[in-house]
PDB file of N, CA and C in Angstrom:
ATOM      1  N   UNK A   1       8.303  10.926  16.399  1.00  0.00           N
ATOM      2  CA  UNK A   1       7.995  11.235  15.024  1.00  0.00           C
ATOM      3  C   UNK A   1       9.025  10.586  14.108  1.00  0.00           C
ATOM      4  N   UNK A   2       8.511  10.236  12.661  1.00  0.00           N
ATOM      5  CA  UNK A   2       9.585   9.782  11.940  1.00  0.00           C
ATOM      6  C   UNK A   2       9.322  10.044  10.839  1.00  0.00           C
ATOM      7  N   UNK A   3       9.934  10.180  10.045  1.00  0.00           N
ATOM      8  CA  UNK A   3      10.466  10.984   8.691  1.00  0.00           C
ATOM      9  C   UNK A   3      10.418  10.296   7.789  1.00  0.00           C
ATOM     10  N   UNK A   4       9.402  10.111   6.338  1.00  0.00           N
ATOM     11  CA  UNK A   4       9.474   9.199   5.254  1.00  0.00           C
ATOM     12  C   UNK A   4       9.824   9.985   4.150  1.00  0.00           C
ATOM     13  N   UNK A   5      10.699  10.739   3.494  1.00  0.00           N
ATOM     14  CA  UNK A   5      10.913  11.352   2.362  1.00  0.00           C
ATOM     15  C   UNK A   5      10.667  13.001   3.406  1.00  0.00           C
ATOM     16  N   UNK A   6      10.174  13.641   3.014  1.00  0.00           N
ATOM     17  CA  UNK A   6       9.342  15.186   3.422  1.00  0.00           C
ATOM     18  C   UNK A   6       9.128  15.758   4.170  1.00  0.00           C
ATOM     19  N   UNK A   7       7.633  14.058   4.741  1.00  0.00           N
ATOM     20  CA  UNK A   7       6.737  14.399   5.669  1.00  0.00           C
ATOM     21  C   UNK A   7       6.912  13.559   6.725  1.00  0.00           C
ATOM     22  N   UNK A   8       6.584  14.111   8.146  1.00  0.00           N
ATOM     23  CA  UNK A   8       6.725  13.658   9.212  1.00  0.00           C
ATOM     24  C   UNK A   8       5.478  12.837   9.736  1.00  0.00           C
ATOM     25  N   UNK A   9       5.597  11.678  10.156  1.00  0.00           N
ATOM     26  CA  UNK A   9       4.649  10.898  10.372  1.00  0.00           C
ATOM     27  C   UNK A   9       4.923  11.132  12.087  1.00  0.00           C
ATOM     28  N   UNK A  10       3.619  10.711  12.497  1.00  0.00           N
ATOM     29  CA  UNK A  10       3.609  10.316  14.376  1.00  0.00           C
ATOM     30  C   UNK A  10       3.760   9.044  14.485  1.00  0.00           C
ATOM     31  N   UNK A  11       3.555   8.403  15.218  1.00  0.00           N
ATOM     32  CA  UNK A  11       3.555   7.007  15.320  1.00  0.00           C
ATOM     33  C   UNK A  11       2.172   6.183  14.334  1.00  0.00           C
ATOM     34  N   UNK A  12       1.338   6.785  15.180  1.00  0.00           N
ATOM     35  CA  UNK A  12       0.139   6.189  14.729  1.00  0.00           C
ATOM     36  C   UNK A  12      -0.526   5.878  13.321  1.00  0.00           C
ATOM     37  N   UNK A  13       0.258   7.304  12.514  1.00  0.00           N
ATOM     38  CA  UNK A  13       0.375   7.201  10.817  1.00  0.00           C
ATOM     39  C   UNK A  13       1.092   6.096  10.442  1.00  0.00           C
ATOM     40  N   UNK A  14       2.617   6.057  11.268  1.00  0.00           N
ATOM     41  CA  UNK A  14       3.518   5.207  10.604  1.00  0.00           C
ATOM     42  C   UNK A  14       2.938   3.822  10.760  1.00  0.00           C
ATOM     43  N   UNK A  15       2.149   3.395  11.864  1.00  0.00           N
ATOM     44  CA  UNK A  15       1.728   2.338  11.860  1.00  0.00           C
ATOM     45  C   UNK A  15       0.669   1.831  10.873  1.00  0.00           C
ATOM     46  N   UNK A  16      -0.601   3.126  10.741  1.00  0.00           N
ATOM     47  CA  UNK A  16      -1.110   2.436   9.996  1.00  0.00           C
ATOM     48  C   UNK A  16      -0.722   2.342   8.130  1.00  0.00           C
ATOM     49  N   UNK A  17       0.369   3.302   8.198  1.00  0.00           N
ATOM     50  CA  UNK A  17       0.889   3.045   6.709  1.00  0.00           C
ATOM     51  C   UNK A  17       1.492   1.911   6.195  1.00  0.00           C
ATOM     52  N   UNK A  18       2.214   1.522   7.561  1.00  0.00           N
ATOM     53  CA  UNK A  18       3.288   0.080   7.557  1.00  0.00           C
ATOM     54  C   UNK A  18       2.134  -0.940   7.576  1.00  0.00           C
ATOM     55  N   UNK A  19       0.956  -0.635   8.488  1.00  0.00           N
ATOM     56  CA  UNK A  19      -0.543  -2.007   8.028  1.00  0.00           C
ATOM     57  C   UNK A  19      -0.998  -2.047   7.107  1.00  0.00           C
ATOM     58  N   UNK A  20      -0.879  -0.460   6.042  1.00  0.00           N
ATOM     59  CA  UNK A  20      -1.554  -1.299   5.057  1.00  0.00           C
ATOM     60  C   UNK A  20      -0.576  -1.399   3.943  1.00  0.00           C
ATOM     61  N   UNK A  21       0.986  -1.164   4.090  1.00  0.00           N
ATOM     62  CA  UNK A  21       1.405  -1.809   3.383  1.00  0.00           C
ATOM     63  C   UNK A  21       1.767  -3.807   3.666  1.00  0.00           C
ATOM     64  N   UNK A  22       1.497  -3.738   4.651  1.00  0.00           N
ATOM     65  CA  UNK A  22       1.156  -5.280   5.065  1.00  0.00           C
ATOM     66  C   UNK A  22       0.712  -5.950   4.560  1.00  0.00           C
ATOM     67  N   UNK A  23      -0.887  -5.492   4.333  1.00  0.00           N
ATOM     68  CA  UNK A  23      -2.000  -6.007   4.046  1.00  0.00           C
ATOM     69  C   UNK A  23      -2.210  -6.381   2.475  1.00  0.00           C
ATOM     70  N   UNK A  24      -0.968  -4.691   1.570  1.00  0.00           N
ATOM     71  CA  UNK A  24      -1.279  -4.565   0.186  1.00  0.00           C
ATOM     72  C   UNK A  24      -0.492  -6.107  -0.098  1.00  0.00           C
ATOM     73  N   UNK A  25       0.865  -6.221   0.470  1.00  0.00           N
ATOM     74  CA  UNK A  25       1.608  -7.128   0.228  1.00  0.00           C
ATOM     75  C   UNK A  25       0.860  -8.653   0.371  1.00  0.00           C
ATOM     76  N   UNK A  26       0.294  -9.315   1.513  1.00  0.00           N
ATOM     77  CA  UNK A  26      -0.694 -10.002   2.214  1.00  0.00           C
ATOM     78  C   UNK A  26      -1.340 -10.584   0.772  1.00  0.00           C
ATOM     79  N   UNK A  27      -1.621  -9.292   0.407  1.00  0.00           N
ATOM     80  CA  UNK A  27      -2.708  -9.731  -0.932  1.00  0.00           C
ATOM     81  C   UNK A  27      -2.073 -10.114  -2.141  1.00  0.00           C
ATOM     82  N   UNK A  28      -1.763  -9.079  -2.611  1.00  0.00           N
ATOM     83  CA  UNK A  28      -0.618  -9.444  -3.755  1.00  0.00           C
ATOM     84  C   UNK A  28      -0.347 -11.080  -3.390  1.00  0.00           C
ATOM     85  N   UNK A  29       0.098 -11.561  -2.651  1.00  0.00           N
ATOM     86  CA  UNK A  29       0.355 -13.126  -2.548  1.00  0.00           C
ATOM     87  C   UNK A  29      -0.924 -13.987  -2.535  1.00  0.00           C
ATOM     88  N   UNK A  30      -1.584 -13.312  -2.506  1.00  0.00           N
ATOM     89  CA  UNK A  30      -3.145 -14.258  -2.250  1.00  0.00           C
ATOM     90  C   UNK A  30      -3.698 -14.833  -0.973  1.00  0.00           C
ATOM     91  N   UNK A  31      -3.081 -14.257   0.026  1.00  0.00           N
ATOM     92  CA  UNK A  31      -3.332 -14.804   1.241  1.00  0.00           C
ATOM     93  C   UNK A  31      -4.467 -14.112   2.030  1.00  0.00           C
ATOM     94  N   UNK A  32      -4.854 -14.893   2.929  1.00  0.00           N
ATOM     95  CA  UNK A  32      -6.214 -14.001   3.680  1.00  0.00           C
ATOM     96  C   UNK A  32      -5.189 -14.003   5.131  1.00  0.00           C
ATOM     97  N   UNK A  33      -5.918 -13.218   6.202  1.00  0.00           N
ATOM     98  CA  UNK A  33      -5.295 -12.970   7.548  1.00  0.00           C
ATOM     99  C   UNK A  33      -4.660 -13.740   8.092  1.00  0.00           C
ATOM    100  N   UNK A  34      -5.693 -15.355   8.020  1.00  0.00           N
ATOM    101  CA  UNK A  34      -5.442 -16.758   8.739  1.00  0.00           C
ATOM    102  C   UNK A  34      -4.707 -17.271   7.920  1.00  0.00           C
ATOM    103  N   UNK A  35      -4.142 -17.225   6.766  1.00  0.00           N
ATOM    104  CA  UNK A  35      -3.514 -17.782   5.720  1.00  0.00           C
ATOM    105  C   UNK A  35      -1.986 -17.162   5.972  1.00  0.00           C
ATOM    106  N   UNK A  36      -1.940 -16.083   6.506  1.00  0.00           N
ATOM    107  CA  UNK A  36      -0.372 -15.007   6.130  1.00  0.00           C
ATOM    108  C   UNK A  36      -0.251 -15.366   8.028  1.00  0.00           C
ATOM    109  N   UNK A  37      -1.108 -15.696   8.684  1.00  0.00           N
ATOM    110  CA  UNK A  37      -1.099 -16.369  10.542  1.00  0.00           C
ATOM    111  C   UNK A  37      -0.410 -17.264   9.987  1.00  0.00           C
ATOM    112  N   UNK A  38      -0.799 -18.823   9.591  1.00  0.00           N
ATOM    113  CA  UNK A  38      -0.444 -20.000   9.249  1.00  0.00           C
ATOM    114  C   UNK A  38       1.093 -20.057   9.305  1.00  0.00           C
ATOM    115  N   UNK A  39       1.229 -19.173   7.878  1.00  0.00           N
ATOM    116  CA  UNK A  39       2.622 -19.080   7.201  1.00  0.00           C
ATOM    117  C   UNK A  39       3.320 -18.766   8.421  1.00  0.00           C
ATOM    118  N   UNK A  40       3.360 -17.548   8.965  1.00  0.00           N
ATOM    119  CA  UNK A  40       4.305 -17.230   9.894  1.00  0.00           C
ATOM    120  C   UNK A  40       4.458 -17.972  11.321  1.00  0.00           C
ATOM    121  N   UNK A  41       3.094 -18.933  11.232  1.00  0.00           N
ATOM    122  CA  UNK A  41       2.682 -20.072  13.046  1.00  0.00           C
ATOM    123  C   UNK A  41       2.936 -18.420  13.471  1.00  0.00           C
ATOM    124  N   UNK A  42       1.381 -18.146  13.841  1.00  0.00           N
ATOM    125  CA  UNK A  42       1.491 -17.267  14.752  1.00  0.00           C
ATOM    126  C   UNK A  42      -0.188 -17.345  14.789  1.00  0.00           C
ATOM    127  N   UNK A  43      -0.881 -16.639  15.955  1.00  0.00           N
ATOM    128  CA  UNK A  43      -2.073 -16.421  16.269  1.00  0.00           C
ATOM    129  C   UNK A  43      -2.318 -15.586  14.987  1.00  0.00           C
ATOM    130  N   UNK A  44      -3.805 -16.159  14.463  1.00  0.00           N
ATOM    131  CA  UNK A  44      -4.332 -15.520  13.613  1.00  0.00           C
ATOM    132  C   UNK A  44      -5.189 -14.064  14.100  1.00  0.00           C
ATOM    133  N   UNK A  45      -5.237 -13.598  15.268  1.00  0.00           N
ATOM    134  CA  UNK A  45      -5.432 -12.779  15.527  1.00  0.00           C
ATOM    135  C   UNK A  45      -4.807 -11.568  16.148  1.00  0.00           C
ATOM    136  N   UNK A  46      -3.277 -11.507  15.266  1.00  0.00           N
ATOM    137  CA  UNK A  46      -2.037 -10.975  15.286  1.00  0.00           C
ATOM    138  C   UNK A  46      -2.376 -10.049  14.166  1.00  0.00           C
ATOM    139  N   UNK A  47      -2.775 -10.862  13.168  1.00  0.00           N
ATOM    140  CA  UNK A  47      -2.424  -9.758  11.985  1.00  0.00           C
ATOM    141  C   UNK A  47      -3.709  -8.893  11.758  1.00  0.00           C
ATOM    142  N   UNK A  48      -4.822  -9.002  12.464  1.00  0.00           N
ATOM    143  CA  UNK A  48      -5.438  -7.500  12.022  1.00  0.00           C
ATOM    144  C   UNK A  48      -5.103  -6.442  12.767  1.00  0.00           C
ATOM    145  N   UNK A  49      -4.616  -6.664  13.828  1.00  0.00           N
ATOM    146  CA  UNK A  49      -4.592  -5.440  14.417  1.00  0.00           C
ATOM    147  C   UNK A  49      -3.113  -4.687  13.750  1.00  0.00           C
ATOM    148  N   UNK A  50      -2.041  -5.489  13.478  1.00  0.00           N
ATOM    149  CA  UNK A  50      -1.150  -4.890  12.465  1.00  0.00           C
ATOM    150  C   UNK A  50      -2.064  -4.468  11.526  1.00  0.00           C
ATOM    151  N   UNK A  51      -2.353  -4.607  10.624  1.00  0.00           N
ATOM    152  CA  UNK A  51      -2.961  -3.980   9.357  1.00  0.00           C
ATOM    153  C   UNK A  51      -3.616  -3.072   9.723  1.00  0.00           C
ATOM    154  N   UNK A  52      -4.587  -3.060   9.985  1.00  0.00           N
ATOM    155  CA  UNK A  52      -5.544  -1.717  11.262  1.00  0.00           C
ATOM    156  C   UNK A  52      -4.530  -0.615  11.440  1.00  0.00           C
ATOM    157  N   UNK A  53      -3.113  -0.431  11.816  1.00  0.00           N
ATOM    158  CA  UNK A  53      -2.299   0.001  12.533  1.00  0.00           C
ATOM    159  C   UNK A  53      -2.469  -0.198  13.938  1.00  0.00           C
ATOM    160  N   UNK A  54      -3.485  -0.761  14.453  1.00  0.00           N
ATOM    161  CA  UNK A  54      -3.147  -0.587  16.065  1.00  0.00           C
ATOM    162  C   UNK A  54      -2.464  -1.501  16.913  1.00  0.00           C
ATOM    163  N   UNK A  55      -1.414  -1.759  16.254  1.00  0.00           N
ATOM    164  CA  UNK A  55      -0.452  -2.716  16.560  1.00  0.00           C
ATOM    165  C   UNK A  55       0.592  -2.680  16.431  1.00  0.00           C
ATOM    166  N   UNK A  56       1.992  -2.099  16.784  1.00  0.00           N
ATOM    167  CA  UNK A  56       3.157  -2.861  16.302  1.00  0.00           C
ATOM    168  C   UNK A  56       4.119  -3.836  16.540  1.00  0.00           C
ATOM    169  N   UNK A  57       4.353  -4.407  15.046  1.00  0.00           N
ATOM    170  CA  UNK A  57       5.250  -5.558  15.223  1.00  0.00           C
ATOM    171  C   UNK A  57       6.617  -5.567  16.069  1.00  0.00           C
ATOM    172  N   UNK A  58       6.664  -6.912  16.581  1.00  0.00           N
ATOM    173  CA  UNK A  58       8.014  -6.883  17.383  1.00  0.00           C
ATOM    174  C   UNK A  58       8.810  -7.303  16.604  1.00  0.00           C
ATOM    175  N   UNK A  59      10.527  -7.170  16.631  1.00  0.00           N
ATOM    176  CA  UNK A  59      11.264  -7.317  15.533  1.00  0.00           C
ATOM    177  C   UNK A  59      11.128  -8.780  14.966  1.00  0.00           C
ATOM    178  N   UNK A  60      10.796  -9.750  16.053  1.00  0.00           N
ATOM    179  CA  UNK A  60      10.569 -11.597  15.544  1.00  0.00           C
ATOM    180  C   UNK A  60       9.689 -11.318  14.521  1.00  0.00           C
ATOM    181  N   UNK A  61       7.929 -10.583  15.047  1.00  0.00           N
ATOM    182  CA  UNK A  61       7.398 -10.606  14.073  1.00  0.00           C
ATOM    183  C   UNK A  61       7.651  -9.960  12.398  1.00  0.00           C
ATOM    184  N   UNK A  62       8.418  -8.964  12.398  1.00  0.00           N
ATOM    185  CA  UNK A  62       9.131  -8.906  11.456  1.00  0.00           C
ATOM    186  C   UNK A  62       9.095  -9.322  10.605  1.00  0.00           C
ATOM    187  N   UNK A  63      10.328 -10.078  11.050  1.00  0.00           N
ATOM    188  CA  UNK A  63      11.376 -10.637  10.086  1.00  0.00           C
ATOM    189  C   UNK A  63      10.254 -12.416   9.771  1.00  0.00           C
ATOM    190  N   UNK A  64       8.881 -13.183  10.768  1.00  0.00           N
ATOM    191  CA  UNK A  64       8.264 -13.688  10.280  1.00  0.00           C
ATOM    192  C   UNK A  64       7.570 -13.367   9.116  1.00  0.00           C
ATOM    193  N   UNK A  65       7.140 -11.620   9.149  1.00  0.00           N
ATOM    194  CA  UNK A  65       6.420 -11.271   8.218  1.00  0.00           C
ATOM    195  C   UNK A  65       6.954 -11.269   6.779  1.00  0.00           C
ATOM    196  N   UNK A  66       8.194 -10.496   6.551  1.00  0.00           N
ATOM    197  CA  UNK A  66       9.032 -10.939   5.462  1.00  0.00           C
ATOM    198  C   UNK A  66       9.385 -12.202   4.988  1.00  0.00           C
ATOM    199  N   UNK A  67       9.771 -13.105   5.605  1.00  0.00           N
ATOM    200  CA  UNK A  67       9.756 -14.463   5.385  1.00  0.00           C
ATOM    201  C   UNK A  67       8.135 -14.983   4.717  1.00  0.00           C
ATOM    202  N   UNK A  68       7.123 -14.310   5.743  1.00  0.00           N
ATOM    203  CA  UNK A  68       5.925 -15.528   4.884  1.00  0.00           C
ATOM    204  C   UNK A  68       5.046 -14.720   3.243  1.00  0.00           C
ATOM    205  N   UNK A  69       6.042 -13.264   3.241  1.00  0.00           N
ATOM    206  CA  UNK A  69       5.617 -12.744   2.181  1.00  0.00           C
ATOM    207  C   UNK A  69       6.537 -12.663   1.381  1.00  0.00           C
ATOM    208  N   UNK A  70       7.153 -13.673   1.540  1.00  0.00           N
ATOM    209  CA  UNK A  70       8.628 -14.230   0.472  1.00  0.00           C
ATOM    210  C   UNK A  70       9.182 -12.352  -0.295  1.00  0.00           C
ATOM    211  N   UNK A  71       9.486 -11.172   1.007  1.00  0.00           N
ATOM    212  CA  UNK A  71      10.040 -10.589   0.851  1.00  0.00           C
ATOM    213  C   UNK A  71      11.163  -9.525   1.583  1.00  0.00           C
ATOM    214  N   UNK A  72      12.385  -9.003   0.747  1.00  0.00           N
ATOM    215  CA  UNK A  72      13.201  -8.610   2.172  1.00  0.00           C
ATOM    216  C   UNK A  72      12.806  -7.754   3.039  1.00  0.00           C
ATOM    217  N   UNK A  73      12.987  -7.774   4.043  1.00  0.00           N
ATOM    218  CA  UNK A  73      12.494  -7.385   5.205  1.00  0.00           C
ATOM    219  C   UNK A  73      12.127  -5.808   4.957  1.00  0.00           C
ATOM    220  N   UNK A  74      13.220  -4.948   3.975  1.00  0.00           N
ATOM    221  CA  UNK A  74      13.237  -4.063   3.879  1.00  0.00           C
ATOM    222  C   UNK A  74      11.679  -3.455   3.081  1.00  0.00           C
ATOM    223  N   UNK A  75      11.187  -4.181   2.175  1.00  0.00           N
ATOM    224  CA  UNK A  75      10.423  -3.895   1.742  1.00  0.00           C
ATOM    225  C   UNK A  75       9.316  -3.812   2.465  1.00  0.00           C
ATOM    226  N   UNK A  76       8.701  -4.002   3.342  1.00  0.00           N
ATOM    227  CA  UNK A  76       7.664  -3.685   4.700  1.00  0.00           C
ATOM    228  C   UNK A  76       7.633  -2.427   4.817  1.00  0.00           C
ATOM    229  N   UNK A  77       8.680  -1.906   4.721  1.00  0.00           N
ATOM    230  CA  UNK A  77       8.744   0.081   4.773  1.00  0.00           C
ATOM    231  C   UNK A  77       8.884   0.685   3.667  1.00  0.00           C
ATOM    232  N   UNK A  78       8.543  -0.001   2.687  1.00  0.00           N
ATOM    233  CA  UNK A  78       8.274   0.784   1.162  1.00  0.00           C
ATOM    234  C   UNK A  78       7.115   1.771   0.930  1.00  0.00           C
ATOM    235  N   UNK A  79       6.842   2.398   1.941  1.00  0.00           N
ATOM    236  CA  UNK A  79       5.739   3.264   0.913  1.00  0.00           C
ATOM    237  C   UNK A  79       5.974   4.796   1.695  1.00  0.00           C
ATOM    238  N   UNK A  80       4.679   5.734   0.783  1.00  0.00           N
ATOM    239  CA  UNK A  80       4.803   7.179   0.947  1.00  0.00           C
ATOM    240  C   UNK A  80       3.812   7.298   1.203  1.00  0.00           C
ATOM    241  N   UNK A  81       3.275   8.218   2.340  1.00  0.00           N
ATOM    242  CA  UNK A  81       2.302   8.462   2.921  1.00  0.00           C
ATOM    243  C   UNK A  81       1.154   9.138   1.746  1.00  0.00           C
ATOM    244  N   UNK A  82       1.284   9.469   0.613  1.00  0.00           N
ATOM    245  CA  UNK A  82       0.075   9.685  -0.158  1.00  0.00           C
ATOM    246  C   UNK A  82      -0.136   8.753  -1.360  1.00  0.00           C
ATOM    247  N   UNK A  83       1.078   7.419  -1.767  1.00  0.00           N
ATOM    248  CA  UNK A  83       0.854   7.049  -2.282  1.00  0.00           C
ATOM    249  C   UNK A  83      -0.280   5.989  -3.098  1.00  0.00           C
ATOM    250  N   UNK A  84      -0.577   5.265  -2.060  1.00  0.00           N
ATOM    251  CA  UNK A  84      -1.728   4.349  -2.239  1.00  0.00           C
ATOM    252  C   UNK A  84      -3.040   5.356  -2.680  1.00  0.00           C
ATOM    253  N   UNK A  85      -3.188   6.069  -2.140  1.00  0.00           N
ATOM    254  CA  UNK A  85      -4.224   7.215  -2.825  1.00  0.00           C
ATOM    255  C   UNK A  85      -4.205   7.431  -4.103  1.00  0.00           C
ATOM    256  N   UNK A  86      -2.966   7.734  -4.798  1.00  0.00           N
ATOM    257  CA  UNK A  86      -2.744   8.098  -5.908  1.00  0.00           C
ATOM    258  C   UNK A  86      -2.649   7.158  -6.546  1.00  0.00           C
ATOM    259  N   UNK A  87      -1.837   5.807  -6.455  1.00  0.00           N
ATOM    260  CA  UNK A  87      -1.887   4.736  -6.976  1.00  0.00           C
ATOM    261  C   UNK A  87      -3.743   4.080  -7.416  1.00  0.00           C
ATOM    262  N   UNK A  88      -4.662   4.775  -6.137  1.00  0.00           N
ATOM    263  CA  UNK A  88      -5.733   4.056  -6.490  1.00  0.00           C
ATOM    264  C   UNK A  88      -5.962   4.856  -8.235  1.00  0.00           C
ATOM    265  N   UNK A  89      -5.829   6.021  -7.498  1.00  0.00           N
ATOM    266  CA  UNK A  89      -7.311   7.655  -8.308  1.00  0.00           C
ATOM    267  C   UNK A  89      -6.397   6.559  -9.716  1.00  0.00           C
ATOM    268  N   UNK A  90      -4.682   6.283  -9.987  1.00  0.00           N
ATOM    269  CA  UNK A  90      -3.768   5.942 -11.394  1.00  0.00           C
ATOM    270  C   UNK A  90      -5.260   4.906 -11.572  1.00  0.00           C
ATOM    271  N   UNK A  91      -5.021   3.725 -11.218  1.00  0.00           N
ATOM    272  CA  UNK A  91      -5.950   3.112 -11.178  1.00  0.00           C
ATOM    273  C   UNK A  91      -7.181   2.645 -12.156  1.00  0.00           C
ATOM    274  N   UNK A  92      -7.754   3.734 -11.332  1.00  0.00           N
ATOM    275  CA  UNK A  92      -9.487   4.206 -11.502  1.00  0.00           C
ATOM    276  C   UNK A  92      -9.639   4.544 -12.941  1.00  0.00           C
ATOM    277  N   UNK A  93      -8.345   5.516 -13.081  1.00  0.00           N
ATOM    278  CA  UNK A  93      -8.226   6.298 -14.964  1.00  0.00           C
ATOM    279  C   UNK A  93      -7.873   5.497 -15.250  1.00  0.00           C
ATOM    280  N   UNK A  94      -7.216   4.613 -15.405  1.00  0.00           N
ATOM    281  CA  UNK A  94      -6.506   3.407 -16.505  1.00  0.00           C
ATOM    282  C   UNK A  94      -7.486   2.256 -16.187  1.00  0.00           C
ATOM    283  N   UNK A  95      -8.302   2.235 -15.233  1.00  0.00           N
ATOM    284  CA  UNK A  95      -9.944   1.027 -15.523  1.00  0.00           C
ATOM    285  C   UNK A  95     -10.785   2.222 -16.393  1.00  0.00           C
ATOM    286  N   UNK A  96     -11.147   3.163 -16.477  1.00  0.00           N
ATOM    287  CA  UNK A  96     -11.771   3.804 -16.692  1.00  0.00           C
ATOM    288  C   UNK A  96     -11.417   4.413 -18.292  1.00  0.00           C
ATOM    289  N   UNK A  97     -10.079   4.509 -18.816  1.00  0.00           N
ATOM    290  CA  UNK A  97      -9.575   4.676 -20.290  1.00  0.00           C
ATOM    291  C   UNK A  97      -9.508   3.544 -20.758  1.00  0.00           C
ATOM    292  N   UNK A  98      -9.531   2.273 -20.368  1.00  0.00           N
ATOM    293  CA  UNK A  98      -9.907   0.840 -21.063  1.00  0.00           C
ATOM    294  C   UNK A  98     -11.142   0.764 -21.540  1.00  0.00           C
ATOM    295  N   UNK A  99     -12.046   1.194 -20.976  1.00  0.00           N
ATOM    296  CA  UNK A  99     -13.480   0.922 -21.376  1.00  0.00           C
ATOM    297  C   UNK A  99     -13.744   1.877 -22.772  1.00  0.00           C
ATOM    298  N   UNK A 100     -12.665   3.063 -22.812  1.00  0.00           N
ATOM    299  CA  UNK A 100     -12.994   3.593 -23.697  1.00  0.00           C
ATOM    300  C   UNK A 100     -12.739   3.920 -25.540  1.00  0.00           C
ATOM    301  N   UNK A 101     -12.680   4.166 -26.146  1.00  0.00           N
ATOM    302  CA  UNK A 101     -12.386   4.055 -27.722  1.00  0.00           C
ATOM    303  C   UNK A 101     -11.025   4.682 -27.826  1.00  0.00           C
ATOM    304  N   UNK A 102     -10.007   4.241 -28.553  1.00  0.00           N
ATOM    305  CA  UNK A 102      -8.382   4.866 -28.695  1.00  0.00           C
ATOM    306  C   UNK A 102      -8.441   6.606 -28.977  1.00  0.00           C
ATOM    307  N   UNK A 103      -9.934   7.021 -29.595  1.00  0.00           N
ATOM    308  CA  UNK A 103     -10.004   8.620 -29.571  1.00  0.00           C
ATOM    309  C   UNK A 103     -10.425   9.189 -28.601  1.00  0.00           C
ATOM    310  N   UNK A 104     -11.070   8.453 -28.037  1.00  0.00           N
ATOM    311  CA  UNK A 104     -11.301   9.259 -26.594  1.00  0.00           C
ATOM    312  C   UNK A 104     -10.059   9.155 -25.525  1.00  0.00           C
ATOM    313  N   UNK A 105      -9.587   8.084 -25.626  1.00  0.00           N
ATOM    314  CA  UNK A 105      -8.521   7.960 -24.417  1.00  0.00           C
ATOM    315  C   UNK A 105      -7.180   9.347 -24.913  1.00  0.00           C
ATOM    316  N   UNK A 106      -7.265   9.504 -26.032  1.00  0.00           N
ATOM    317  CA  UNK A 106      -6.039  10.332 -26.807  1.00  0.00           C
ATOM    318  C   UNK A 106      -7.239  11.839 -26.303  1.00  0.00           C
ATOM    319  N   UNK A 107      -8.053  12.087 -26.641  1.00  0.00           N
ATOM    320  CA  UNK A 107      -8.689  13.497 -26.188  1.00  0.00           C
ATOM    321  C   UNK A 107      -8.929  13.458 -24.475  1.00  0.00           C
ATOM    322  N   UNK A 108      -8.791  12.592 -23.660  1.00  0.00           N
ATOM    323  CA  UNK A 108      -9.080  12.814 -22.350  1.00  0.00           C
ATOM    324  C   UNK A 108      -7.288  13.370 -22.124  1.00  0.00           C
ATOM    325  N   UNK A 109      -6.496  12.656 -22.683  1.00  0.00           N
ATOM    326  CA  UNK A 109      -5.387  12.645 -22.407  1.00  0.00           C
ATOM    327  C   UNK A 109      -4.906  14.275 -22.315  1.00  0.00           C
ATOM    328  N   UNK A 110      -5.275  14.956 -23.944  1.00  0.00           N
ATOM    329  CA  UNK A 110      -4.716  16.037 -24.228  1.00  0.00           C
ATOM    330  C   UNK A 110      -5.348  17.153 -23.423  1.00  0.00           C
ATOM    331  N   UNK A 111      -6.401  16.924 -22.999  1.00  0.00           N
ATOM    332  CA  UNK A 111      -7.611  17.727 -22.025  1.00  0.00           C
ATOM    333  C   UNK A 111      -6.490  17.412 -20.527  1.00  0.00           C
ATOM    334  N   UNK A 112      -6.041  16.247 -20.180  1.00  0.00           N
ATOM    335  CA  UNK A 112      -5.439  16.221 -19.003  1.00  0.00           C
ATOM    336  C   UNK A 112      -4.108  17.306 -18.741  1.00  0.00           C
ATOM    337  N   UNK A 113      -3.648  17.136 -20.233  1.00  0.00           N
ATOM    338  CA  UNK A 113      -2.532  17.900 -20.278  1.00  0.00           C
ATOM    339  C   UNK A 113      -2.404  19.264 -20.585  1.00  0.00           C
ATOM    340  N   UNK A 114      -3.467  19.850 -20.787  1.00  0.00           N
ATOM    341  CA  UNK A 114      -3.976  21.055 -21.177  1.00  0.00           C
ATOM    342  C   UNK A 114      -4.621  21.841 -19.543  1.00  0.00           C
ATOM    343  N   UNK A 115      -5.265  20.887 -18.741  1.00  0.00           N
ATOM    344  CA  UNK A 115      -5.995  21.505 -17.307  1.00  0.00           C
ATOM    345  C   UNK A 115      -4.218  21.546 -16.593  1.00  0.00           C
ATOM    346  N   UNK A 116      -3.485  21.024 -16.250  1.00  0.00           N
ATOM    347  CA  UNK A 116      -2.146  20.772 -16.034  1.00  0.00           C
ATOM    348  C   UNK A 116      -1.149  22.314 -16.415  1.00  0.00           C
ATOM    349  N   UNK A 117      -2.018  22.623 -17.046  1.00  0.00           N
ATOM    350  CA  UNK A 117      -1.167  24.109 -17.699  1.00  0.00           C
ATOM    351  C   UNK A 117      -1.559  25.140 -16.658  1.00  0.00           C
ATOM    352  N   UNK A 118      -2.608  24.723 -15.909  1.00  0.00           N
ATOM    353  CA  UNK A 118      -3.745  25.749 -15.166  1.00  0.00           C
ATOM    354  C   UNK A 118      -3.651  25.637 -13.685  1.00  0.00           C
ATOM    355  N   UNK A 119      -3.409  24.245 -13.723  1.00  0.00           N
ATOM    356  CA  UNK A 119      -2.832  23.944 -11.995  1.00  0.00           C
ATOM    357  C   UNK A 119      -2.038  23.507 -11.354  1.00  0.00           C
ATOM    358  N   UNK A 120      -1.210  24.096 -11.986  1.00  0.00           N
ATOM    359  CA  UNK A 120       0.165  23.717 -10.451  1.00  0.00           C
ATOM    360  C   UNK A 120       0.214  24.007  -9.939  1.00  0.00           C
TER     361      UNK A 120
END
């Protein structure tokens, strides 16, 4: 088991959290599977099963992976097991308050902050 902030992950979480922070990164650069293979010269059929989680990297692959996502190594283990969730739902409301008129986004707001009084 291993410990990210709180909560205790098993293996199998940590893996697939570390795949899809892989994958988020992967993208962010613009690369597809065979593209982020290339970079690192490695079998292109390395990196789904990392991303998937059903894989983990060996330390070479690593430190390839940081290198072809022009980032420090450390950052591969940047995330929190509920974040990407929440990052989406942030998301979804801020695509979703764009579409809308500066009075509505100000009354969804105060309605947000008003239900907030009710559920913690």
């Amino acid at each position: 088991m291993e410990v990210v902030g709180k909560a205790t992950l098993s293996k199998a979480t940590l893996q697939k959290h570390l795949g899809e922070r892989i994958k988020e990164l992967r993208k962010k650069k613009g690369l597809t599977q065979e593209g982020l293979a290339e970079e690192m010269n490695v079998h292109p059929s390395l990196i789904g099963p990392i991303e998937s989680g059903h894989k983990f990297p060996r330390a070479l692959t690593f430190a390839k992976l940081a290198q072809a996502l022009n980032v420090p190594l450390y950052q591969l283990w940047m995330f929190e097991p509920d974040v990407p969730v929440k990052q989406k739902t942030i998301q979804e409301l801020l695509d979703f308050l764009k579409t809308r008129p500066e009075k509505d986004a100000a009354f969804l707001l105060s309605v947000g902050h008003e239900a907030s009084k009710h559920y913690h």
